[in-house]
C-alpha atoms as a PDB file:
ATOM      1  CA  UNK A   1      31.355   3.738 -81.948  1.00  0.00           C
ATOM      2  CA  UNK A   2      32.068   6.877 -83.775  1.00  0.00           C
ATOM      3  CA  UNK A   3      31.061  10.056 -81.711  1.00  0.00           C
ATOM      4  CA  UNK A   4      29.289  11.457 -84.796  1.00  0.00           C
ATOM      5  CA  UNK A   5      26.620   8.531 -83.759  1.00  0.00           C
ATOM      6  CA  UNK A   6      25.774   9.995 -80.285  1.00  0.00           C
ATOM      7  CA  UNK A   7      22.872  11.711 -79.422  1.00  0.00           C
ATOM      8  CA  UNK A   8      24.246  14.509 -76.952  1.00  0.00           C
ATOM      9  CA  UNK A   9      21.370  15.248 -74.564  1.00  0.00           C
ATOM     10  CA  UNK A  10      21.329  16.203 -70.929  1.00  0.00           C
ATOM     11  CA  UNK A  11      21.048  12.450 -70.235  1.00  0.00           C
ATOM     12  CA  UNK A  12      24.420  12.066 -71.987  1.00  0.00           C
ATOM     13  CA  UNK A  13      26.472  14.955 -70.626  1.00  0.00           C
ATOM     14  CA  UNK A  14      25.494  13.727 -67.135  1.00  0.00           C
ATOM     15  CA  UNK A  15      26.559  10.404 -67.215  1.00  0.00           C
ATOM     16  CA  UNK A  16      29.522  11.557 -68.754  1.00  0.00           C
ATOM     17  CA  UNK A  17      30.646  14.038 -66.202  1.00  0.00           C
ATOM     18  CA  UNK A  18      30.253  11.463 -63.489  1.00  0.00           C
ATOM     19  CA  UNK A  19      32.443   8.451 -65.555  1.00  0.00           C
ATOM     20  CA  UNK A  20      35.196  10.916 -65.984  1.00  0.00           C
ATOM     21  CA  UNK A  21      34.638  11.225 -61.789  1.00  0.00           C
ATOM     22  CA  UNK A  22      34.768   7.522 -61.023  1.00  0.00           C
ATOM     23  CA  UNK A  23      37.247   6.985 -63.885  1.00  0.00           C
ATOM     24  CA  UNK A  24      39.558   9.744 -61.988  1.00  0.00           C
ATOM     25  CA  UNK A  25      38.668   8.920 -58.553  1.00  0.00           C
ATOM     26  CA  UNK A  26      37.368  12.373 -57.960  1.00  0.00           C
ATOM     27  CA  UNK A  27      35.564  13.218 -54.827  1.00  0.00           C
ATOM     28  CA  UNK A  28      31.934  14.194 -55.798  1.00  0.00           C
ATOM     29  CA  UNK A  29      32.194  17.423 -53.118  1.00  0.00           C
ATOM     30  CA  UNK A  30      35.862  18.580 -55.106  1.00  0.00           C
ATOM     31  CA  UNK A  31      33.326  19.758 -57.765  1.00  0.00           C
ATOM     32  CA  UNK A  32      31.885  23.030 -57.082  1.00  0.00           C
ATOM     33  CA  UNK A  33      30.361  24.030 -60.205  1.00  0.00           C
ATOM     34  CA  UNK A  34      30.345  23.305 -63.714  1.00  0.00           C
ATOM     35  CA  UNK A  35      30.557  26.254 -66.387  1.00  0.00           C
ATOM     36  CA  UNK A  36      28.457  26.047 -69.450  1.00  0.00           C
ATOM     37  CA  UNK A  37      27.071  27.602 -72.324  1.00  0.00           C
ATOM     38  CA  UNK A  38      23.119  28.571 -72.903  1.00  0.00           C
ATOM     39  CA  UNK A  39      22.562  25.224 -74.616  1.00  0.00           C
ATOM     40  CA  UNK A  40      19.460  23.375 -73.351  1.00  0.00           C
ATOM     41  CA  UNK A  41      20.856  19.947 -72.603  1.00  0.00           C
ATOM     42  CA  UNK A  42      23.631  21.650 -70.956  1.00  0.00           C
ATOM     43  CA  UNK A  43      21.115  23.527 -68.546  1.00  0.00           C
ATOM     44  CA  UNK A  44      19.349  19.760 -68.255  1.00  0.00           C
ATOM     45  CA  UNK A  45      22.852  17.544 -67.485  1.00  0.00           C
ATOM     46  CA  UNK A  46      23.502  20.294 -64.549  1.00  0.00           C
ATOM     47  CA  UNK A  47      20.069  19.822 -62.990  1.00  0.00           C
ATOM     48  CA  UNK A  48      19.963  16.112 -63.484  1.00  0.00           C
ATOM     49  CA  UNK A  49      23.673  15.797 -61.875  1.00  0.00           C
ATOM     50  CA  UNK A  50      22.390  17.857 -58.885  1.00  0.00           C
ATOM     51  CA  UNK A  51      19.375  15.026 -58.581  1.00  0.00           C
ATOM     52  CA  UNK A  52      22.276  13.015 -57.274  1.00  0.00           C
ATOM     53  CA  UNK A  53      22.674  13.487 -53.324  1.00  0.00           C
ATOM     54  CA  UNK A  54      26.667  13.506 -53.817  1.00  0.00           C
ATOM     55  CA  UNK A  55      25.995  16.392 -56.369  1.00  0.00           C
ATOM     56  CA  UNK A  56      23.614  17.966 -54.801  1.00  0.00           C
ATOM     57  CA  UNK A  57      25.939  20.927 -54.112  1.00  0.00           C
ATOM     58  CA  UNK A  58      27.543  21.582 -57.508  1.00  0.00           C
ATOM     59  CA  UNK A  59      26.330  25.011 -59.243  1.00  0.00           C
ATOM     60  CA  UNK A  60      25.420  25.771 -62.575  1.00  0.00           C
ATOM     61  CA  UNK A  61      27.874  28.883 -63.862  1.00  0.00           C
ATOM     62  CA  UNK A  62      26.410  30.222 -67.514  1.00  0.00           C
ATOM     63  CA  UNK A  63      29.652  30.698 -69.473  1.00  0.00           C
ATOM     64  CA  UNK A  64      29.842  35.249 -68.848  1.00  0.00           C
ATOM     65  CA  UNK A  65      31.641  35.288 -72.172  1.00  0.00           C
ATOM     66  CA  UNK A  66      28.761  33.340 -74.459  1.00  0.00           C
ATOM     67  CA  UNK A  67      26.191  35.515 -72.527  1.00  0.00           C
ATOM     68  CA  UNK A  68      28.335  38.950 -73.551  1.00  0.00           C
ATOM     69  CA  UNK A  69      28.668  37.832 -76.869  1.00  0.00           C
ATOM     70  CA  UNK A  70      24.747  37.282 -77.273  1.00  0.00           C
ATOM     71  CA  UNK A  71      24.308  40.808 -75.468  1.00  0.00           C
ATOM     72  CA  UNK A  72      26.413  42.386 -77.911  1.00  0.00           C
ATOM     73  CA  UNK A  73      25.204  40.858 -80.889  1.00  0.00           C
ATOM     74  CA  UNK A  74      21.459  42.367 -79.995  1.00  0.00           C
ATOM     75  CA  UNK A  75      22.693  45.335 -79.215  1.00  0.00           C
ATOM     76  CA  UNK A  76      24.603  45.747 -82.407  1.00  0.00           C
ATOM     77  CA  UNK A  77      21.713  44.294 -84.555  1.00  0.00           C
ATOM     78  CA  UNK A  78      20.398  47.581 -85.309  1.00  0.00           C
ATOM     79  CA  UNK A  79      23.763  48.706 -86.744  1.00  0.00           C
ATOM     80  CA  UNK A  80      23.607  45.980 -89.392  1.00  0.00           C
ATOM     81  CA  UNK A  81      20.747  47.129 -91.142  1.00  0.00           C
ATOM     82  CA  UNK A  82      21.867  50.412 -90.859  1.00  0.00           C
ATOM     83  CA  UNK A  83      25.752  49.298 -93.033  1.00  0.00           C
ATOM     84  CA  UNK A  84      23.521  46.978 -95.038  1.00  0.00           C
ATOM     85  CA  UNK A  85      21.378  50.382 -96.629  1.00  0.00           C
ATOM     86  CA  UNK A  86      24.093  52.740 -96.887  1.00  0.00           C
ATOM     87  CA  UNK A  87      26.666  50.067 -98.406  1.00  0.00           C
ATOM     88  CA  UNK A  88      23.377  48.830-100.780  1.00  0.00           C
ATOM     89  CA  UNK A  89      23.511  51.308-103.011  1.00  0.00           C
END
């Protein structure tokens, strides 16, 4: 199967994170948190791993740098249009 023919979903991720577990003979409680980005089924794999009693303790950690960089971007937004209409001309 190619990987360009899987649906990622939240489904997905979690059952992936917990083959790579078994695969490695990881302890469930060795993982304390799993950093991610601000995508939806990332958000939805994290909550449906902690479902699991031997996950129950794992955290969600939002990746700081994807959050900064979507801070910054809004903040700069205004700047754009202000480049765009002196560089129109």
């Amino acid at each position: 199967m190619c990987a360009c023919d899987v649906s990622i979903d939240g489904v997905y991720v979690r059952d992936y994170v917990m083959s790579i577990m078994t695969r490695f003979k990881f302890d469930p409680s060795c993982l304390v948190g799993i950093t991610r980005d601000n995508a939806s089924y990332m958000k939805k794999a994290v909550q449906l791993l902690t479902c699991d009693p031997l996950y129950k303790h794992v955290l969600s950690v939002p990746c700081l740098s994807h959050g900064l960089n979507l801070v910054c971007k809004a903040f700069l937004e205004p700047f754009y249009s202000i480049k765009n209409e002196l560089f129109s001309a």
